[in-house]
PDB file of N, CA and C in Angstrom:
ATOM      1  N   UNK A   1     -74.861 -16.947 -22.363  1.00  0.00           N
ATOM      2  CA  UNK A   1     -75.613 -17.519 -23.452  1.00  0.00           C
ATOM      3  C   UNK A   1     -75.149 -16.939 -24.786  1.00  0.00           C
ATOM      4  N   UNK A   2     -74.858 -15.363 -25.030  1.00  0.00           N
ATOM      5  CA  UNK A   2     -74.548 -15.635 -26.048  1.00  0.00           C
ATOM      6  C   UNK A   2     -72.889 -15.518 -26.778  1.00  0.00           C
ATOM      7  N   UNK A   3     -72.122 -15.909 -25.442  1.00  0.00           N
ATOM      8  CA  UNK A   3     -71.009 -16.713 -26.030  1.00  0.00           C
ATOM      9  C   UNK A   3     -70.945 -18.462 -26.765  1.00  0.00           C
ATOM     10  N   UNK A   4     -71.840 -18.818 -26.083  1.00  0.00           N
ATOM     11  CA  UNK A   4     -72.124 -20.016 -26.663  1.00  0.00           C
ATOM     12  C   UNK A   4     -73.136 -19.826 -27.806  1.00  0.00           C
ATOM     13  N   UNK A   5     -73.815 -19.370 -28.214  1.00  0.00           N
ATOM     14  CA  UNK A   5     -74.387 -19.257 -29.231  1.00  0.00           C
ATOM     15  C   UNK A   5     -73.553 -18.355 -30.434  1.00  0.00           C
ATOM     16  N   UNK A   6     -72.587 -17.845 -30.587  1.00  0.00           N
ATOM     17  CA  UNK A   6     -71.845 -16.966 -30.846  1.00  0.00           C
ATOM     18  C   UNK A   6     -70.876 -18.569 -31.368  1.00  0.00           C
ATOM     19  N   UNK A   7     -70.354 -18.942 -30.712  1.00  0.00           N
ATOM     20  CA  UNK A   7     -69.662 -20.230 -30.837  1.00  0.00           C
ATOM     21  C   UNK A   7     -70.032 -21.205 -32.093  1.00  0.00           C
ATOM     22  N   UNK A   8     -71.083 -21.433 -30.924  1.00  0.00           N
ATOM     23  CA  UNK A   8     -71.808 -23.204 -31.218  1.00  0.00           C
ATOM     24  C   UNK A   8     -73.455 -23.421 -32.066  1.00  0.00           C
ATOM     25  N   UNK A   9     -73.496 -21.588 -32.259  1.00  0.00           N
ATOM     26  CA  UNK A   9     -74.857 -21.473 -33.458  1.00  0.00           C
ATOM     27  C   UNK A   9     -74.665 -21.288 -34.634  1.00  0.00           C
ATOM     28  N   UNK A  10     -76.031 -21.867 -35.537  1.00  0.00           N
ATOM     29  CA  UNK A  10     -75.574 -21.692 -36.660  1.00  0.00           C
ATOM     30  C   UNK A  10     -75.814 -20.399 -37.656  1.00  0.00           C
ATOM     31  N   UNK A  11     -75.243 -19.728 -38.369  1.00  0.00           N
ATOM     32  CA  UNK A  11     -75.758 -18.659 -38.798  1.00  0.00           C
ATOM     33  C   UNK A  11     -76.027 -18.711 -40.191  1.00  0.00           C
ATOM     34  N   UNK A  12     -77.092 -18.043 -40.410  1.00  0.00           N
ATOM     35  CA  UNK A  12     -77.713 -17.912 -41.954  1.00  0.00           C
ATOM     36  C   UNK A  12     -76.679 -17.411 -43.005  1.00  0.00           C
ATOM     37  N   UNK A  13     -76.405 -18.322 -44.028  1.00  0.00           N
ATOM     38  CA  UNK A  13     -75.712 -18.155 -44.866  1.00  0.00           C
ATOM     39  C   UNK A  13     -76.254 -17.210 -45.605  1.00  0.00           C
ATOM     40  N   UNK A  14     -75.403 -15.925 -46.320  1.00  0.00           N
ATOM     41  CA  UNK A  14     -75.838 -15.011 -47.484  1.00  0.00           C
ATOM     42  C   UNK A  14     -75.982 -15.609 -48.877  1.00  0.00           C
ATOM     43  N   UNK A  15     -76.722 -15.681 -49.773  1.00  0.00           N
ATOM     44  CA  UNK A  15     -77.020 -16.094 -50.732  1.00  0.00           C
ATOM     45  C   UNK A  15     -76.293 -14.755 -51.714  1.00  0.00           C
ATOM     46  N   UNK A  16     -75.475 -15.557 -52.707  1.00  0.00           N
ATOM     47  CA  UNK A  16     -74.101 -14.362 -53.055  1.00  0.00           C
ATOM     48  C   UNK A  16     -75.028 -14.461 -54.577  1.00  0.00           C
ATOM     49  N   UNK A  17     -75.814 -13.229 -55.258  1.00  0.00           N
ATOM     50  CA  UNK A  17     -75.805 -13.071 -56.669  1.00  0.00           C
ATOM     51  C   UNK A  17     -74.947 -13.713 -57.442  1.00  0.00           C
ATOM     52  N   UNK A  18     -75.418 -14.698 -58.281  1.00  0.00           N
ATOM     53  CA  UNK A  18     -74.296 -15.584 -59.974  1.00  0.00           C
ATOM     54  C   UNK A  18     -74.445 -14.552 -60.696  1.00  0.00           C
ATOM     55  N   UNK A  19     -73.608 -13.782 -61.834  1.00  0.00           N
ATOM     56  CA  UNK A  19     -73.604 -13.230 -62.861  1.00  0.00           C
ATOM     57  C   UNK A  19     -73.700 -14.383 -64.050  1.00  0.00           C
ATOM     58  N   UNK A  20     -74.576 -14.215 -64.514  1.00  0.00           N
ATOM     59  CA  UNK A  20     -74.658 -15.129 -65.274  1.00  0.00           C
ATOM     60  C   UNK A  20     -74.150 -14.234 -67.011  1.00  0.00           C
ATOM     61  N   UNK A  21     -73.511 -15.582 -67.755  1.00  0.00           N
ATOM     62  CA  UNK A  21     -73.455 -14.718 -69.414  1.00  0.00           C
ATOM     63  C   UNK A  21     -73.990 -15.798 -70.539  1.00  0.00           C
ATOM     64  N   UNK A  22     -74.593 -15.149 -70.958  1.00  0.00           N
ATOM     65  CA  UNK A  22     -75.656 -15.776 -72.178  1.00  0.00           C
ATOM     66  C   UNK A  22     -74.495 -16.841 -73.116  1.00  0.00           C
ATOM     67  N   UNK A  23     -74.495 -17.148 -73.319  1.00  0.00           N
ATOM     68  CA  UNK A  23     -73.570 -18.268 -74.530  1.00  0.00           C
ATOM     69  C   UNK A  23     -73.443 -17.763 -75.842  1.00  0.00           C
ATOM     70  N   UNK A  24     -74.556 -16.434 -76.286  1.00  0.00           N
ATOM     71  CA  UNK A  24     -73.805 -16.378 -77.558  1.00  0.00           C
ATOM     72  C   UNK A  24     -72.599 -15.258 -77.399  1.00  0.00           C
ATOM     73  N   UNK A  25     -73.187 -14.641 -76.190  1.00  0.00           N
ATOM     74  CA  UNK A  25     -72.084 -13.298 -75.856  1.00  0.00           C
ATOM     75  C   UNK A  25     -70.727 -13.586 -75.380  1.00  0.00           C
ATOM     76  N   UNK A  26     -71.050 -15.283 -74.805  1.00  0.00           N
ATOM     77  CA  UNK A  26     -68.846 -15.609 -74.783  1.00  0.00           C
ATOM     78  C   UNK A  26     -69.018 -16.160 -76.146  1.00  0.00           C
ATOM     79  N   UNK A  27     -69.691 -16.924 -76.681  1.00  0.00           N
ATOM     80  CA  UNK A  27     -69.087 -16.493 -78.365  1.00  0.00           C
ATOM     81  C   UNK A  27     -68.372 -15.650 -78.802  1.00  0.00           C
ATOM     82  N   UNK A  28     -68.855 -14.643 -78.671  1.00  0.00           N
ATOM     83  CA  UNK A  28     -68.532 -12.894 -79.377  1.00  0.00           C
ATOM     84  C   UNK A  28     -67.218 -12.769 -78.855  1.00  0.00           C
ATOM     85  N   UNK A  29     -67.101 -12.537 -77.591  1.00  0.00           N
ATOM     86  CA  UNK A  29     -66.600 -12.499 -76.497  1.00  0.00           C
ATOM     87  C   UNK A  29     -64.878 -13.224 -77.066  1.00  0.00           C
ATOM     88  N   UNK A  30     -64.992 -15.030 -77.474  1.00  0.00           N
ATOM     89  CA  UNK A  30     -63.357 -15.515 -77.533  1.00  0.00           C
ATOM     90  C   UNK A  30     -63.675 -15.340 -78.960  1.00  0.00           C
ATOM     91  N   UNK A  31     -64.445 -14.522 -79.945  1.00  0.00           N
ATOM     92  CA  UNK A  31     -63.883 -14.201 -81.013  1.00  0.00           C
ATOM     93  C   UNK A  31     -63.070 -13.187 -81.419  1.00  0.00           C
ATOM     94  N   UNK A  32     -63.297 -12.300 -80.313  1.00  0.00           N
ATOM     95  CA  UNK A  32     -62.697 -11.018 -80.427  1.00  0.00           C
ATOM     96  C   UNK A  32     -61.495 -11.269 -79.676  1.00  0.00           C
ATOM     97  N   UNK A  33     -60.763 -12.098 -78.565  1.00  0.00           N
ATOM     98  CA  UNK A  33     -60.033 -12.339 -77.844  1.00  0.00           C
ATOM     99  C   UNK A  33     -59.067 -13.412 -78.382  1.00  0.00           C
ATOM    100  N   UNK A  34     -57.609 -13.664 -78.475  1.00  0.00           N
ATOM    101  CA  UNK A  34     -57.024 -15.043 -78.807  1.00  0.00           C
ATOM    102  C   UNK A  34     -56.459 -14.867 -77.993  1.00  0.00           C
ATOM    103  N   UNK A  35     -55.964 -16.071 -77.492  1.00  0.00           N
ATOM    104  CA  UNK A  35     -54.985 -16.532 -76.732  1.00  0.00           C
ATOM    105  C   UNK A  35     -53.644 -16.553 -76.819  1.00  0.00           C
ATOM    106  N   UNK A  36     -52.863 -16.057 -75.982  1.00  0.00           N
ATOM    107  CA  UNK A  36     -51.689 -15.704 -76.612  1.00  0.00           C
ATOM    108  C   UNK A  36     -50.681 -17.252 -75.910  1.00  0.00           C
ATOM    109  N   UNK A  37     -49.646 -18.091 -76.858  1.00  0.00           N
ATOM    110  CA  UNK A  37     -48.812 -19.060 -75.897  1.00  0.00           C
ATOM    111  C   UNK A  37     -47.806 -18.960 -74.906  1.00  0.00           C
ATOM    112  N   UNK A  38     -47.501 -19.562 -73.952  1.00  0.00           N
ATOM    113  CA  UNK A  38     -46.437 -18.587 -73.215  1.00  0.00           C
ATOM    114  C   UNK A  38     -45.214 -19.125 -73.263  1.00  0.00           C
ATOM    115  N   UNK A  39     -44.837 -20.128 -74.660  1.00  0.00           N
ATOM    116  CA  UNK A  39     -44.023 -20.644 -74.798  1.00  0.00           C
ATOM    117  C   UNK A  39     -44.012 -21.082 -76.444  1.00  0.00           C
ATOM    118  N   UNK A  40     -43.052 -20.336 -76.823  1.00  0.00           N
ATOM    119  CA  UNK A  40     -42.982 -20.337 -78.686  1.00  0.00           C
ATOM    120  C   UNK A  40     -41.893 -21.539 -79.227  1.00  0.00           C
ATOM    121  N   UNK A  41     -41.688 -22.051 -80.385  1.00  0.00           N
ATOM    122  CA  UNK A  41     -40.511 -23.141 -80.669  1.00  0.00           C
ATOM    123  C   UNK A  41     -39.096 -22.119 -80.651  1.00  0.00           C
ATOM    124  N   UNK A  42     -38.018 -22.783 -80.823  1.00  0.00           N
ATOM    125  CA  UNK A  42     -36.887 -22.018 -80.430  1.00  0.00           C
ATOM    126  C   UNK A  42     -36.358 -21.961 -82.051  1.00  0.00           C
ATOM    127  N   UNK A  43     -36.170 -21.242 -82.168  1.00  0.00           N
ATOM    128  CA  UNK A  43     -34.968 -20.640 -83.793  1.00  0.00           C
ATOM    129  C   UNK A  43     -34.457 -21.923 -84.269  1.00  0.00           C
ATOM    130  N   UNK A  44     -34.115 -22.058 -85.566  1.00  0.00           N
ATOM    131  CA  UNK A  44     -33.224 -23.217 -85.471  1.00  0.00           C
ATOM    132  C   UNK A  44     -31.596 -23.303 -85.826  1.00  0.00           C
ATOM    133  N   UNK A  45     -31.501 -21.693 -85.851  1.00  0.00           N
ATOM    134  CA  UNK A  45     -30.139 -21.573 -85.391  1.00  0.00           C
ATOM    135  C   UNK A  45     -29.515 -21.897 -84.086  1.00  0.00           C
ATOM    136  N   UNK A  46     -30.406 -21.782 -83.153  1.00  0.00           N
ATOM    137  CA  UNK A  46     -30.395 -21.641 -81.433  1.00  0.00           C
ATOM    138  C   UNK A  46     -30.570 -23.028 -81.004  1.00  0.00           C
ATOM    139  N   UNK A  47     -31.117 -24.340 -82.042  1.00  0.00           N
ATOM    140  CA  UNK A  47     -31.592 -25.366 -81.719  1.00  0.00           C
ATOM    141  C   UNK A  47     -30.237 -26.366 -81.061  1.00  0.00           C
ATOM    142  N   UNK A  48     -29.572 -25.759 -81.951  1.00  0.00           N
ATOM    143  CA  UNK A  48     -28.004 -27.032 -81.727  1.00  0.00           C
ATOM    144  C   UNK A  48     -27.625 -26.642 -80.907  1.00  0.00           C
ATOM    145  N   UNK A  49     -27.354 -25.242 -80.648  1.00  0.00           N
ATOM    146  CA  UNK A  49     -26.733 -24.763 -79.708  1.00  0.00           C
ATOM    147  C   UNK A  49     -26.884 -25.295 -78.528  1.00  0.00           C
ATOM    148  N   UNK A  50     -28.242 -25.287 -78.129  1.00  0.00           N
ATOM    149  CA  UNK A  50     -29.396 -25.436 -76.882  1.00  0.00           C
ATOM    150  C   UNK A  50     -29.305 -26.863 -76.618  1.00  0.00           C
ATOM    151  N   UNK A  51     -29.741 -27.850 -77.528  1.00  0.00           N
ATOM    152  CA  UNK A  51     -29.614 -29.114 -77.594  1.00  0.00           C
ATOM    153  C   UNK A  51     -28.735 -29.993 -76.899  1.00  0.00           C
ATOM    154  N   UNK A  52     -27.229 -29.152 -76.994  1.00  0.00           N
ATOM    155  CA  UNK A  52     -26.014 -29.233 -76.912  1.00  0.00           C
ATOM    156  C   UNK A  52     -25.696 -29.238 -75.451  1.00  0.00           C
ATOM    157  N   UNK A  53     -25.769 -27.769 -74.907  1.00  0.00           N
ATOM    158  CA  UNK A  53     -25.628 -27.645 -73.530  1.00  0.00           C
ATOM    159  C   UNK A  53     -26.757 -28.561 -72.453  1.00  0.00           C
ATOM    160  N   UNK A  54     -28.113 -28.750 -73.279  1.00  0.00           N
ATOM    161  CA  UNK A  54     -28.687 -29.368 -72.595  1.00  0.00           C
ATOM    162  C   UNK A  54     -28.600 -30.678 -71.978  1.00  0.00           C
ATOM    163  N   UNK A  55     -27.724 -31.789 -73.117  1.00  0.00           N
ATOM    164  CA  UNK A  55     -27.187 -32.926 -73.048  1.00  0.00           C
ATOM    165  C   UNK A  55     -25.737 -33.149 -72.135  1.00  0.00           C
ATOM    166  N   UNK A  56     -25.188 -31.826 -72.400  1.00  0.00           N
ATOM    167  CA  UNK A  56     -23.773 -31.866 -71.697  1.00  0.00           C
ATOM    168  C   UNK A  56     -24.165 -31.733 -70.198  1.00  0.00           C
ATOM    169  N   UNK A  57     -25.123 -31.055 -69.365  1.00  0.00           N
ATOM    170  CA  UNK A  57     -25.716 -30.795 -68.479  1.00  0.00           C
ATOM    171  C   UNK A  57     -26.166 -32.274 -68.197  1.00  0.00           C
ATOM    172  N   UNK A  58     -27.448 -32.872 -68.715  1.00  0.00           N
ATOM    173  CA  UNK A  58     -27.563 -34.050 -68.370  1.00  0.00           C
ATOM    174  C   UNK A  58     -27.183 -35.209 -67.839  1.00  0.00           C
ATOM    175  N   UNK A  59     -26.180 -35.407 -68.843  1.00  0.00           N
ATOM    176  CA  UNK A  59     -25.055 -36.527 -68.985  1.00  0.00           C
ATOM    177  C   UNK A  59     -24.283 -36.336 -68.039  1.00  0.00           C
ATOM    178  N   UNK A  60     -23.559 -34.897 -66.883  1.00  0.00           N
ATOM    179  CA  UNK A  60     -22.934 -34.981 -66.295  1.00  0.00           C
ATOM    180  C   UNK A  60     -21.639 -35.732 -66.215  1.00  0.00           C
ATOM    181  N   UNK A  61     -21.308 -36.580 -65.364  1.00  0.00           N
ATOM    182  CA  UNK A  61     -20.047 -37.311 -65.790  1.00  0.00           C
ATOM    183  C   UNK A  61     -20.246 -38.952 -66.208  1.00  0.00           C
ATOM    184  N   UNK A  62     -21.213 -38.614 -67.204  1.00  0.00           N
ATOM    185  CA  UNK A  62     -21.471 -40.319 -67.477  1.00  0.00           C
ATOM    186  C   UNK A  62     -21.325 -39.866 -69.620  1.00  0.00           C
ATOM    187  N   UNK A  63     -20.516 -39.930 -69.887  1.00  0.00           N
ATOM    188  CA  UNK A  63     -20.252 -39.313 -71.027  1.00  0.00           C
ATOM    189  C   UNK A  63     -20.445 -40.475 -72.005  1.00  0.00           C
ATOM    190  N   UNK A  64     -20.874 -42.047 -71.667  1.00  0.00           N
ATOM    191  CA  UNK A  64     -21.628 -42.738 -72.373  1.00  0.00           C
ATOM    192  C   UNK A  64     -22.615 -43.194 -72.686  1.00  0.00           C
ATOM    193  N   UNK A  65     -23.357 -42.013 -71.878  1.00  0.00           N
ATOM    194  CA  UNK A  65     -25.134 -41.904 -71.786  1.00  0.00           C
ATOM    195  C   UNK A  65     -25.430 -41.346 -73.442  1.00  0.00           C
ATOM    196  N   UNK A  66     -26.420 -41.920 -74.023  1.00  0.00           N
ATOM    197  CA  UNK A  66     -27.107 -40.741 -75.051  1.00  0.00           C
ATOM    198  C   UNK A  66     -28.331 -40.164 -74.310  1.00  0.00           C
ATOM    199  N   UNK A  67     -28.808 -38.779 -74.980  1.00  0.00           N
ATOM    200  CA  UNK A  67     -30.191 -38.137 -75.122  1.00  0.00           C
ATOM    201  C   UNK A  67     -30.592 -37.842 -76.115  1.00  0.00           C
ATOM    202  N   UNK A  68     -31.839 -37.728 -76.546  1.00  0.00           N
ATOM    203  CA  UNK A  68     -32.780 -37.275 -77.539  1.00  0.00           C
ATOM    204  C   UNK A  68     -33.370 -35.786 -76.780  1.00  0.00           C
ATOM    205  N   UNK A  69     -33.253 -34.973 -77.820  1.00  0.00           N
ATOM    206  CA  UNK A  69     -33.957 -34.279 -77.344  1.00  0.00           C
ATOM    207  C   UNK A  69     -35.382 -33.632 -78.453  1.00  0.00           C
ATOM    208  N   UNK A  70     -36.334 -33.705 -78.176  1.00  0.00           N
ATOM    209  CA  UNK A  70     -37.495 -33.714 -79.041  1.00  0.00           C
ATOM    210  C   UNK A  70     -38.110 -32.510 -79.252  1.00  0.00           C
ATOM    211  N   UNK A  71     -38.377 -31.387 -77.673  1.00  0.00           N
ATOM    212  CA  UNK A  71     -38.841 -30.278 -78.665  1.00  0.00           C
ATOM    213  C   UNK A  71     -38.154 -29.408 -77.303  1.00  0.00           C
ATOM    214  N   UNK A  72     -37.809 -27.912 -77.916  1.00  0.00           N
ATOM    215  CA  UNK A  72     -36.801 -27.331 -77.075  1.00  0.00           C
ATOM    216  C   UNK A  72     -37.597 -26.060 -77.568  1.00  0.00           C
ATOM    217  N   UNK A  73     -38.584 -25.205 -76.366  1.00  0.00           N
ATOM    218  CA  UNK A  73     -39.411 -23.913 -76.145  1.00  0.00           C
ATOM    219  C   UNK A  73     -38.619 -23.033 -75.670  1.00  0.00           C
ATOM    220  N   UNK A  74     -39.157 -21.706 -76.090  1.00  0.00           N
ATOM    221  CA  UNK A  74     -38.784 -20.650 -75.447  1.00  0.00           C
ATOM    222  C   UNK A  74     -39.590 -19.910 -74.572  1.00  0.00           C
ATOM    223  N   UNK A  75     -39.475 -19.155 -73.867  1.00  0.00           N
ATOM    224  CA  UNK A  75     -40.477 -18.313 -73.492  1.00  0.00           C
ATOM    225  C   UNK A  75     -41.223 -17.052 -74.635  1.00  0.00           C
ATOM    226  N   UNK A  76     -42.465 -16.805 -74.835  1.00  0.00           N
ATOM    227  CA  UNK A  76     -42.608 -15.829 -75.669  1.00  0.00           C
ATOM    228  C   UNK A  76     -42.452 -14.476 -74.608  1.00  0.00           C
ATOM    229  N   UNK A  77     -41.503 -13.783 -75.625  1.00  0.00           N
ATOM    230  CA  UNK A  77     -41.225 -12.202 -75.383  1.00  0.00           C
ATOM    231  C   UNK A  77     -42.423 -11.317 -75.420  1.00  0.00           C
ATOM    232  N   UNK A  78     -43.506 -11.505 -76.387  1.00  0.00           N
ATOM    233  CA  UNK A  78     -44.779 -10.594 -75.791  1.00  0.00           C
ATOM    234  C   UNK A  78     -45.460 -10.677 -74.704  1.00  0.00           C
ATOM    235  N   UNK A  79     -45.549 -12.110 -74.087  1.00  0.00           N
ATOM    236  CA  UNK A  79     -46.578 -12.588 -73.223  1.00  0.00           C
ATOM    237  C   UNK A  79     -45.392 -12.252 -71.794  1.00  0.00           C
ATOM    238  N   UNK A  80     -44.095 -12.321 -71.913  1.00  0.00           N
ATOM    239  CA  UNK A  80     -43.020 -11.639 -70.927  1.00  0.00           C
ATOM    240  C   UNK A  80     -43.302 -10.472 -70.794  1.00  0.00           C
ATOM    241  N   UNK A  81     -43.103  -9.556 -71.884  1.00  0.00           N
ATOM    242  CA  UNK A  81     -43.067  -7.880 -71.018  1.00  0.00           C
ATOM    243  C   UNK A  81     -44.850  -7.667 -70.804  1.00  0.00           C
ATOM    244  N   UNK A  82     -45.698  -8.721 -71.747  1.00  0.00           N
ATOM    245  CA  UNK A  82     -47.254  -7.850 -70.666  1.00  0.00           C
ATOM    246  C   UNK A  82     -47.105  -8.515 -69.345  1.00  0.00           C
ATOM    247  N   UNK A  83     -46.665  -9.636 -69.145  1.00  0.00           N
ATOM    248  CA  UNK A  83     -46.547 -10.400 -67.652  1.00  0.00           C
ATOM    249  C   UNK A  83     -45.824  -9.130 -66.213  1.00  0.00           C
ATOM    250  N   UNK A  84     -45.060  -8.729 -66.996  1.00  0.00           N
ATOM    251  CA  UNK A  84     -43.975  -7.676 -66.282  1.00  0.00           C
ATOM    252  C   UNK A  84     -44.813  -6.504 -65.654  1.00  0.00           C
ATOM    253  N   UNK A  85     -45.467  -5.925 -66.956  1.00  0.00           N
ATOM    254  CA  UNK A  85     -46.128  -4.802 -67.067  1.00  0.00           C
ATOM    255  C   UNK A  85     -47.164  -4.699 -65.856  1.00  0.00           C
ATOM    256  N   UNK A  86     -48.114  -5.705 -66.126  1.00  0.00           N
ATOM    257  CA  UNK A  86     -48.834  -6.057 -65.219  1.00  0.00           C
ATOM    258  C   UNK A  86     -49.254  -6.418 -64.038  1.00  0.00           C
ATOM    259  N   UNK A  87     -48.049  -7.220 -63.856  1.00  0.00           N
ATOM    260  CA  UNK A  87     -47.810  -7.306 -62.127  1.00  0.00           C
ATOM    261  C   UNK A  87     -47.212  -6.284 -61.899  1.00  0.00           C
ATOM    262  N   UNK A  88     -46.212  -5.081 -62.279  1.00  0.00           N
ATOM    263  CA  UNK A  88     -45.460  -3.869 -62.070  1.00  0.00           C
ATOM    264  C   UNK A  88     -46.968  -3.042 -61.353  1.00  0.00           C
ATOM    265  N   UNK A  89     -47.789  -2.856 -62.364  1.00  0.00           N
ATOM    266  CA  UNK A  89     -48.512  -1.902 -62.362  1.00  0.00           C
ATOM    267  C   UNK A  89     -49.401  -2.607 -60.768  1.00  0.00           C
ATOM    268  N   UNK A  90     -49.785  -3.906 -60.814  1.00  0.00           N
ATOM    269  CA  UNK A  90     -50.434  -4.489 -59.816  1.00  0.00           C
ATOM    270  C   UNK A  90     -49.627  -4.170 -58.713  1.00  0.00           C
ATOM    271  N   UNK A  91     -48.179  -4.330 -57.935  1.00  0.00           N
ATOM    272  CA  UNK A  91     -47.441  -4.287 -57.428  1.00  0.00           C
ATOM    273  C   UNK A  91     -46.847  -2.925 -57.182  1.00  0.00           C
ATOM    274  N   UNK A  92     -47.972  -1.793 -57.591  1.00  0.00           N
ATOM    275  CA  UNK A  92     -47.183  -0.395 -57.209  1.00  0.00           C
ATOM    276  C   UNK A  92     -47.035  -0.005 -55.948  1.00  0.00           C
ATOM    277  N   UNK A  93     -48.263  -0.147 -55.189  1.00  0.00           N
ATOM    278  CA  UNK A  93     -48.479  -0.089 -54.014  1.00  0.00           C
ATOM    279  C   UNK A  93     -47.825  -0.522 -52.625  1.00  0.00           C
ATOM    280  N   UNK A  94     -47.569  -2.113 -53.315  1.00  0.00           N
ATOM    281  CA  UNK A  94     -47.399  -3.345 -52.454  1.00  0.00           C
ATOM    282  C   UNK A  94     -45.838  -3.875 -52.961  1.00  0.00           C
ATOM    283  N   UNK A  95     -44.758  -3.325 -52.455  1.00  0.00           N
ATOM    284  CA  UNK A  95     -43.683  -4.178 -52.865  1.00  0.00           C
ATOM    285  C   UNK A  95     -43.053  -5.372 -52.793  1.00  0.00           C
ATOM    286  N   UNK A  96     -43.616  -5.595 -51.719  1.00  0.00           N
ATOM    287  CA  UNK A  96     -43.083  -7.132 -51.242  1.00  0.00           C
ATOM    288  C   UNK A  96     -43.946  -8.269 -52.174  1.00  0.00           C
ATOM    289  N   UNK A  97     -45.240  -7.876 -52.799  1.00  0.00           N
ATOM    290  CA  UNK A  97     -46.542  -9.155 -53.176  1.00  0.00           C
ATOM    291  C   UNK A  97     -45.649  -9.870 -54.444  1.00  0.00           C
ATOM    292  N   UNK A  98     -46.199 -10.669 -54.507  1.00  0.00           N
ATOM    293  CA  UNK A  98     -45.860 -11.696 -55.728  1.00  0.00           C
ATOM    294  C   UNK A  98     -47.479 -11.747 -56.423  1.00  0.00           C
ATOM    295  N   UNK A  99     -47.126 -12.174 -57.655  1.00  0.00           N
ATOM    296  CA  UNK A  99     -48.263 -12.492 -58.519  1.00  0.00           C
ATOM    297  C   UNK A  99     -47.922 -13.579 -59.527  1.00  0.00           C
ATOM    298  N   UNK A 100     -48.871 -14.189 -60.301  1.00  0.00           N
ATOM    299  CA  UNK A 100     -48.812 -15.040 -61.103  1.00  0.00           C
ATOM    300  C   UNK A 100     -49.806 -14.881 -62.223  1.00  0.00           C
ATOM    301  N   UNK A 101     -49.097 -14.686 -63.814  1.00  0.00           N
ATOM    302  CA  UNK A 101     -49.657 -14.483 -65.009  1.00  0.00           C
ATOM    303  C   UNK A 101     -50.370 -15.797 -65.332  1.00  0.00           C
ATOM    304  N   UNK A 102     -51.451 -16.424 -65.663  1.00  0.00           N
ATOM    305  CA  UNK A 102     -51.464 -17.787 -66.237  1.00  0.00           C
ATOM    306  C   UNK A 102     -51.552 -17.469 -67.388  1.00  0.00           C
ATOM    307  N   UNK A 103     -52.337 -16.599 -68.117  1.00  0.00           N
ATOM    308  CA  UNK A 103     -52.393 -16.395 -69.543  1.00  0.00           C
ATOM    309  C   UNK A 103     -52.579 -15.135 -69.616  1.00  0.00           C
ATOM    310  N   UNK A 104     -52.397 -14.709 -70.861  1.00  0.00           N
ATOM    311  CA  UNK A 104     -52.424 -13.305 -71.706  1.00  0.00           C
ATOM    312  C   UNK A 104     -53.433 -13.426 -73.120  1.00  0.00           C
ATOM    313  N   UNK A 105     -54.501 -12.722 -73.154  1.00  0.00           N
ATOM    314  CA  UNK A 105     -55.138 -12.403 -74.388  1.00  0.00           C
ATOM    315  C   UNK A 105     -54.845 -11.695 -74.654  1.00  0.00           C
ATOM    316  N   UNK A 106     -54.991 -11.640 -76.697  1.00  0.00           N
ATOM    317  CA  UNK A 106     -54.809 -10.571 -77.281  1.00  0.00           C
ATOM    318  C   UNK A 106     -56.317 -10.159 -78.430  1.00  0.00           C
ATOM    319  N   UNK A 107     -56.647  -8.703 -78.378  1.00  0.00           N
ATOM    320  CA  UNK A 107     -57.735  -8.281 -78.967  1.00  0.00           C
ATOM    321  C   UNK A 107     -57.379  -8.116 -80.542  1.00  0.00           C
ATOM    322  N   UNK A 108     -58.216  -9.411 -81.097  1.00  0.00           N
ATOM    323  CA  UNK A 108     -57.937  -9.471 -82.418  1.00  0.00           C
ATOM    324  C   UNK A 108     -58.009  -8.155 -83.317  1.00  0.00           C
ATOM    325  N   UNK A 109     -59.673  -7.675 -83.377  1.00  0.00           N
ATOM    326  CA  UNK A 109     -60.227  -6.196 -84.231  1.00  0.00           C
ATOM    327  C   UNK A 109     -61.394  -6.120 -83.478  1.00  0.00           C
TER     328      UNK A 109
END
């Protein structure tokens, strides 16, 4: 009996505490916090350059194709080395884990 009940019964779900936060305190909260992008516009020395290889890549061997190319990002370098930092420090333990940054805040004042 009580393999089958063990099985095929139902058991009382735990009722898990919500933390709840007041609305003016995430006010406060993304005033003090900005968002950092994880992708900045590219130089516009670097633009032709980039533009360039990107089209030659494209086009492959059809060299009477055109492209437009409209907006050409970089990665931002701050939101890179805290990304680094962070999974490093997450990953001390555990060498093999992977992680994933989605965003980075930064504390205004």
């Amino acid at each position: 009996m009580g393999l089958f009940q063990r099985l095929f019964g139902k058991s009382e779900e735990k009722e898990i505490p919500i933390n709840t936060v007041d609305k003016g305190e995430t006010e406060q909260i993304e005033k003090e916090w900005e968002k950092l992008p994880a992708f900045i516009p590219v130089n516009e020395e670097d633009y032709s350059l980039v533009s360039l290889i990107a089209t030659a890549i494209a086009a492959g061997d059809r060299p009477e194709s055109k492209f437009v190319v409209k907006k050409i990002m970089q990665r931002n370098p701050e939101v890179l080395h805290v990304s680094l930092i962070a999974s490093s420090l997450a990953a001390a333990d555990v060498i093999d884990s992977k992680f994933k940054i989605k965003t980075v805040y930064r504390k205004t004042n």
